[in-house]
PDB file of N, CA and C in Angstrom:
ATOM      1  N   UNK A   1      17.139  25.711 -14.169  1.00  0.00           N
ATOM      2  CA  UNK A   1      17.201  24.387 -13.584  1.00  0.00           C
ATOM      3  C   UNK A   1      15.834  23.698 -13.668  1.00  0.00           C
ATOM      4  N   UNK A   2      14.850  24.267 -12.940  1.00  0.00           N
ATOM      5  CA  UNK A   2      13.544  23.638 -13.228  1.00  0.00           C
ATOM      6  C   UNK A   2      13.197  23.682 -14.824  1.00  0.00           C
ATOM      7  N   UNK A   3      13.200  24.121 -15.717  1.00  0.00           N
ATOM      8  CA  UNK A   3      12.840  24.123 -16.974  1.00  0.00           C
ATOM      9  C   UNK A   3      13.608  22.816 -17.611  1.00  0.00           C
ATOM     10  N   UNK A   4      15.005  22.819 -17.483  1.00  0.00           N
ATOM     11  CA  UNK A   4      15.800  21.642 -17.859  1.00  0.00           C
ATOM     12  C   UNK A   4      14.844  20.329 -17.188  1.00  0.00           C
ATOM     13  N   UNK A   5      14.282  20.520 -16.097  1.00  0.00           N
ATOM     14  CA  UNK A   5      13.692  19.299 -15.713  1.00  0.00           C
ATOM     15  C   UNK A   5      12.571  18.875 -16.669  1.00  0.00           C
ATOM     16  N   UNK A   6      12.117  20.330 -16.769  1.00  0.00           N
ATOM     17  CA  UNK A   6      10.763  20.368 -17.337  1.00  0.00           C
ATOM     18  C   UNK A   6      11.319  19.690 -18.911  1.00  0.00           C
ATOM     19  N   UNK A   7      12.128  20.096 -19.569  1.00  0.00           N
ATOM     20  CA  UNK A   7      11.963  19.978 -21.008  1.00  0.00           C
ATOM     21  C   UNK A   7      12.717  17.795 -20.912  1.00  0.00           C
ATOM     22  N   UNK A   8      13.357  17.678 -19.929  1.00  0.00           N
ATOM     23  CA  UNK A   8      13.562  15.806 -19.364  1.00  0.00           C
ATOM     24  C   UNK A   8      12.258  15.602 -19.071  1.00  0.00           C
ATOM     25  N   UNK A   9      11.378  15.635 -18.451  1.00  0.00           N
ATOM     26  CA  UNK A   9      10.103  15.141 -18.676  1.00  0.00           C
ATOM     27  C   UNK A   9       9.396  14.931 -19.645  1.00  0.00           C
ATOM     28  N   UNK A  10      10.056  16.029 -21.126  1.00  0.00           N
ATOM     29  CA  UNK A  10       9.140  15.809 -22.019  1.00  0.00           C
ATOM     30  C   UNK A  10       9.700  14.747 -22.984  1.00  0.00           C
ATOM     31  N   UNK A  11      10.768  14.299 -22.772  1.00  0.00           N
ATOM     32  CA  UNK A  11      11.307  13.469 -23.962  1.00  0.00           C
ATOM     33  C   UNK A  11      12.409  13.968 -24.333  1.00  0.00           C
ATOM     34  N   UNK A  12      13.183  14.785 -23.343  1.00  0.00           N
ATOM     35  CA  UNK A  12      14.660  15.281 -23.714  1.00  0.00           C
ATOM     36  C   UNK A  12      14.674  16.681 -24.657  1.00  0.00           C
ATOM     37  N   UNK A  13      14.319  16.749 -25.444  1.00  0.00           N
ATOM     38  CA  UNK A  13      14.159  17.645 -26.676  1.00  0.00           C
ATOM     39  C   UNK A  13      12.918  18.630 -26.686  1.00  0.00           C
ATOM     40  N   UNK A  14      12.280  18.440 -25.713  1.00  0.00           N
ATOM     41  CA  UNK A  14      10.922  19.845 -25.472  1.00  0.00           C
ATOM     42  C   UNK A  14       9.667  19.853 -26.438  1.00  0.00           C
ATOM     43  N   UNK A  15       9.713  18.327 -26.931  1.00  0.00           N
ATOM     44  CA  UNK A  15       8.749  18.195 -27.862  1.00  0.00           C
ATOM     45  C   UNK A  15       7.791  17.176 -26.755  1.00  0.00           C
ATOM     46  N   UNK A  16       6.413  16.682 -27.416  1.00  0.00           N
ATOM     47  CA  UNK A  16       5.747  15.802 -26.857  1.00  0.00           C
ATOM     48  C   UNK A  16       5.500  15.127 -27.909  1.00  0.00           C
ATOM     49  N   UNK A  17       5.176  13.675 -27.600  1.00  0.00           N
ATOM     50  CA  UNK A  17       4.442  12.603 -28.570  1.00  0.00           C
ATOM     51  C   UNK A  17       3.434  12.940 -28.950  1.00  0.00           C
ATOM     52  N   UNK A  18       2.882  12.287 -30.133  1.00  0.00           N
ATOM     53  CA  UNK A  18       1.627  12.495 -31.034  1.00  0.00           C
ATOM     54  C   UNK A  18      -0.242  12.329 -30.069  1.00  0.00           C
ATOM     55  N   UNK A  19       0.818  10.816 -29.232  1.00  0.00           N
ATOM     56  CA  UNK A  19      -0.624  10.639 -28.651  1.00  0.00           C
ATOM     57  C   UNK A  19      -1.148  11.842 -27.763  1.00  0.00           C
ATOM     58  N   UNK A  20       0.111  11.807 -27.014  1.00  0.00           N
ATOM     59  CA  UNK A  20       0.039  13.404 -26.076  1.00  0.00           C
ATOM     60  C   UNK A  20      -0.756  14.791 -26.607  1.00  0.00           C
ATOM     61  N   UNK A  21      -0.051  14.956 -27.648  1.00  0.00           N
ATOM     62  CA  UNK A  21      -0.748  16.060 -28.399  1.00  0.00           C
ATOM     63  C   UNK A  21      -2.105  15.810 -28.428  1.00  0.00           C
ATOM     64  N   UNK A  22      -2.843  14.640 -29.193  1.00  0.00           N
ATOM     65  CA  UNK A  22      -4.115  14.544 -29.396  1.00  0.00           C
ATOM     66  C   UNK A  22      -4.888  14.883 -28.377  1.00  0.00           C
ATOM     67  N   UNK A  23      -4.227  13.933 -27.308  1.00  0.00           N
ATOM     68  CA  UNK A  23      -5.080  13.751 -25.958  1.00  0.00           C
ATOM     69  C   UNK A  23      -4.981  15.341 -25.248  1.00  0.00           C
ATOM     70  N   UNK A  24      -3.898  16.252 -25.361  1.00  0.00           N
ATOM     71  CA  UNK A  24      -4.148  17.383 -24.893  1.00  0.00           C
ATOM     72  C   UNK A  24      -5.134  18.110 -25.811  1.00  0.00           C
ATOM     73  N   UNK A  25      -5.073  18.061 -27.148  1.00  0.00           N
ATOM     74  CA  UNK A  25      -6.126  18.990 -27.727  1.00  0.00           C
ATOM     75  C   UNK A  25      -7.592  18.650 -27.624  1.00  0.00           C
ATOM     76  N   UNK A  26      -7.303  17.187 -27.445  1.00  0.00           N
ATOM     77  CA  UNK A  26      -9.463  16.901 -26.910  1.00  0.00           C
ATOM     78  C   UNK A  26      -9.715  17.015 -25.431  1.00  0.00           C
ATOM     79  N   UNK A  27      -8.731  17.392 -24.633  1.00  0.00           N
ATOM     80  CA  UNK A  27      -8.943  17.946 -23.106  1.00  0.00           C
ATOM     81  C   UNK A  27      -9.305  19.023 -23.434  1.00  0.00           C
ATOM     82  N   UNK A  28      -8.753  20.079 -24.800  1.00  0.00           N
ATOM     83  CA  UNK A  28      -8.999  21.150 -24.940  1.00  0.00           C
ATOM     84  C   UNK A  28     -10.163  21.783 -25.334  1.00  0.00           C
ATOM     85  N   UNK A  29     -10.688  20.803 -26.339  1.00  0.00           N
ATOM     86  CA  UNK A  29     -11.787  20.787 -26.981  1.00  0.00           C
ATOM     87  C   UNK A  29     -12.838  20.731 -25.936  1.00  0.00           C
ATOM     88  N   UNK A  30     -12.588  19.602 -25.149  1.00  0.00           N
ATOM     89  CA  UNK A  30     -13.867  19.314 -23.886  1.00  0.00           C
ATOM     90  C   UNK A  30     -13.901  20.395 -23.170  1.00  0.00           C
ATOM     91  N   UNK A  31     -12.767  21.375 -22.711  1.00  0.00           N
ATOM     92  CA  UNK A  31     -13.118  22.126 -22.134  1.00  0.00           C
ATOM     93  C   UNK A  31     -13.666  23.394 -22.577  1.00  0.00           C
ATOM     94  N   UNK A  32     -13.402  23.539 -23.611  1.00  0.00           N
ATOM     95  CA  UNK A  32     -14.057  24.813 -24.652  1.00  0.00           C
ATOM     96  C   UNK A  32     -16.098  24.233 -24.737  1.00  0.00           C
ATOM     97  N   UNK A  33     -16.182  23.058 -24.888  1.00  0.00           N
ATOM     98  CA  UNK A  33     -17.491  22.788 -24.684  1.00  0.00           C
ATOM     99  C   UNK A  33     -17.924  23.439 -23.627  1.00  0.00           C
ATOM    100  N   UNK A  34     -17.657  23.033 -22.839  1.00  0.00           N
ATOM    101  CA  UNK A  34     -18.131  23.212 -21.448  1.00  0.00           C
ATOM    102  C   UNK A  34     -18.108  24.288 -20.750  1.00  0.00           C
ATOM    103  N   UNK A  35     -17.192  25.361 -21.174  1.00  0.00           N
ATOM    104  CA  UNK A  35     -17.227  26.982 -20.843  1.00  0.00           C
ATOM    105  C   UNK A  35     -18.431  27.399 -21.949  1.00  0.00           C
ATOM    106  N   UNK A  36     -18.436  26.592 -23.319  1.00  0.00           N
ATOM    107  CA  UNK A  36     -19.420  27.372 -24.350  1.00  0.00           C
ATOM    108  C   UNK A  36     -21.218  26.995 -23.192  1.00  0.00           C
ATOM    109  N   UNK A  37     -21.296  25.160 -22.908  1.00  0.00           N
ATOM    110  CA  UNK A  37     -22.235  24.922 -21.887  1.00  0.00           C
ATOM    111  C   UNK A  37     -23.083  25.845 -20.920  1.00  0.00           C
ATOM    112  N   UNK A  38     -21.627  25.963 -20.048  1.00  0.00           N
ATOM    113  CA  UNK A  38     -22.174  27.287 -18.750  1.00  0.00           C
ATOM    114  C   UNK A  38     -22.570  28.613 -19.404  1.00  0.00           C
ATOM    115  N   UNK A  39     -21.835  28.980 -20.229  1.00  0.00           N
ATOM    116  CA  UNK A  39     -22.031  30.277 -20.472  1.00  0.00           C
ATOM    117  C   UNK A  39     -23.545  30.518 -21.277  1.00  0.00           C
ATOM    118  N   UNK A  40     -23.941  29.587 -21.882  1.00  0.00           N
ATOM    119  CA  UNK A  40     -25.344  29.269 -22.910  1.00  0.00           C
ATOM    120  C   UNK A  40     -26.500  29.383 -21.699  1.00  0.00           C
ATOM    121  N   UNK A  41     -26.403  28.629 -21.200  1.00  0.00           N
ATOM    122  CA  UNK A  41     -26.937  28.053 -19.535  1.00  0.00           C
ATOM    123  C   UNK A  41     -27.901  26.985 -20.215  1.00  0.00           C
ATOM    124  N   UNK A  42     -28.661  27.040 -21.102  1.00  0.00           N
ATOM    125  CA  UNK A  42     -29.595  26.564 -22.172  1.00  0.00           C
ATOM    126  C   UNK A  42     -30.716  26.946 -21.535  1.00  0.00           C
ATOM    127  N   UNK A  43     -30.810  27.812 -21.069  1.00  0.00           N
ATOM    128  CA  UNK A  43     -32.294  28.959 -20.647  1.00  0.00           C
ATOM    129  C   UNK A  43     -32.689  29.338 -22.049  1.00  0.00           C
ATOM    130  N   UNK A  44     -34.322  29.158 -22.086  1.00  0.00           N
ATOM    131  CA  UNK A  44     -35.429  29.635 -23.031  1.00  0.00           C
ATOM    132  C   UNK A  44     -36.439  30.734 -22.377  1.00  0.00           C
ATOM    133  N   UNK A  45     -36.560  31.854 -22.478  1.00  0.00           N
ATOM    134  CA  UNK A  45     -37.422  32.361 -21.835  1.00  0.00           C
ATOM    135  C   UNK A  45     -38.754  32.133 -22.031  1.00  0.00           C
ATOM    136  N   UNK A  46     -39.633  32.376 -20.846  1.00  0.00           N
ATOM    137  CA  UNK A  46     -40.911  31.716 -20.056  1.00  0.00           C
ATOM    138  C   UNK A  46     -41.954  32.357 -20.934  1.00  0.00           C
ATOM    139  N   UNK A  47     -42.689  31.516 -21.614  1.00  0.00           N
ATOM    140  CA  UNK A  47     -43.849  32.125 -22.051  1.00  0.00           C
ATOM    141  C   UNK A  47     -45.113  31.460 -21.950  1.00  0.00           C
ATOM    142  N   UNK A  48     -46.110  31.969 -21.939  1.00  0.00           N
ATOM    143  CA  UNK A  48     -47.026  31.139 -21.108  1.00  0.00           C
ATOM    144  C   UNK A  48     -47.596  30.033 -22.696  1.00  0.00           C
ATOM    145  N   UNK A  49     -48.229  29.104 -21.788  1.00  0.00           N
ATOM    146  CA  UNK A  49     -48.882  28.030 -22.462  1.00  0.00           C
ATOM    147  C   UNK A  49     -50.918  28.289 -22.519  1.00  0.00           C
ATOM    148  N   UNK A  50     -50.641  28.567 -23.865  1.00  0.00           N
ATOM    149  CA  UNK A  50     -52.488  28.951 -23.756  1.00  0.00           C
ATOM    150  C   UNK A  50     -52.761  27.680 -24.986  1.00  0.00           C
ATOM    151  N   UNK A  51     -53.608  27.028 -24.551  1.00  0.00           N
ATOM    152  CA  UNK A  51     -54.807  26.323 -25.941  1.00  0.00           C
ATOM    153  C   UNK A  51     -55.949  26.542 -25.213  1.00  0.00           C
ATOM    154  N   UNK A  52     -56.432  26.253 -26.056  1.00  0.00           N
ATOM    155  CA  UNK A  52     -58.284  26.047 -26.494  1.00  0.00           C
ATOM    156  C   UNK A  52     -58.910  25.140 -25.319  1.00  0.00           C
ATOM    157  N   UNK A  53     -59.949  25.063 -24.144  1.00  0.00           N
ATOM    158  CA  UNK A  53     -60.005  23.664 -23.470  1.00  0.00           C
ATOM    159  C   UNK A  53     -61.498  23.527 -23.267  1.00  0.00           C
ATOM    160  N   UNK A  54     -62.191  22.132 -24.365  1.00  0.00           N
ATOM    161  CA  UNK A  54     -63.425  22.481 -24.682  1.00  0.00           C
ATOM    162  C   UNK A  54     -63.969  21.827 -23.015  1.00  0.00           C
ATOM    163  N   UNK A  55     -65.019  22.713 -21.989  1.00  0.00           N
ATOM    164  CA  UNK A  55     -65.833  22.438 -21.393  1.00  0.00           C
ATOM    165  C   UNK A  55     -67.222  22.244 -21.630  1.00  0.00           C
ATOM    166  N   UNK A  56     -67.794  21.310 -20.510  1.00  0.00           N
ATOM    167  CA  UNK A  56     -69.378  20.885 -20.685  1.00  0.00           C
ATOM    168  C   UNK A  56     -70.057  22.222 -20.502  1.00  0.00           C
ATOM    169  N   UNK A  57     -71.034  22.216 -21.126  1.00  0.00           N
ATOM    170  CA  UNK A  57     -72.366  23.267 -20.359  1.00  0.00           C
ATOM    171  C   UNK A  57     -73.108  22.864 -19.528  1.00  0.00           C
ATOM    172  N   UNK A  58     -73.338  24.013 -18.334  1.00  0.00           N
ATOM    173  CA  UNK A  58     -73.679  24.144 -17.579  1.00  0.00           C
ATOM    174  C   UNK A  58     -75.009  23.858 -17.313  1.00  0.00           C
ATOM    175  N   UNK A  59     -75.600  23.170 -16.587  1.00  0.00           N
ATOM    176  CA  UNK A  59     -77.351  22.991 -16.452  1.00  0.00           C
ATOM    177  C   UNK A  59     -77.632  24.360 -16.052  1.00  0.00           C
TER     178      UNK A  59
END
C-alpha cells in the first residue's frame, strides 16, 4: 500500500523526470564533496618558519 503511494508520487510508473534526476545527482555530487571536505580536514602539518633576520651591531 505505501509503495503504490510511493510509485503515484513518482509519476504513476516508478520512474522520475529528467530534471529530477539531474537535480538528485548534483545533491549527490555536493554531498560526496563535502564528506571528501571533512574527511581531508585541509590540515598541513606545522613546521616551523626560519629565515635569515639581518640585525644592527652592537656598540
Amino acid at each position: 500500500m505505501a509503495f503504490e503511494r510511493f510509485r503515484r508520487g513518482l509519476g504513476g510508473n516508478g520512474t522520475i523526470g529528467r530534471g529530477a534526476a539531474m537535480l538528485l545527482g548534483a545533491a549527490l555530487a555536493l554531498l560526496l564533496l563535502l564528506i571528501y571536505a571533512w574527511f581531508d580536514g585541509g590540515e598541513e602539518p606545522v613546521r616551523p618558519i626560519t629565515q635569515p633576520v639581518d640585525l644592527p651591531e652592537q656598540a
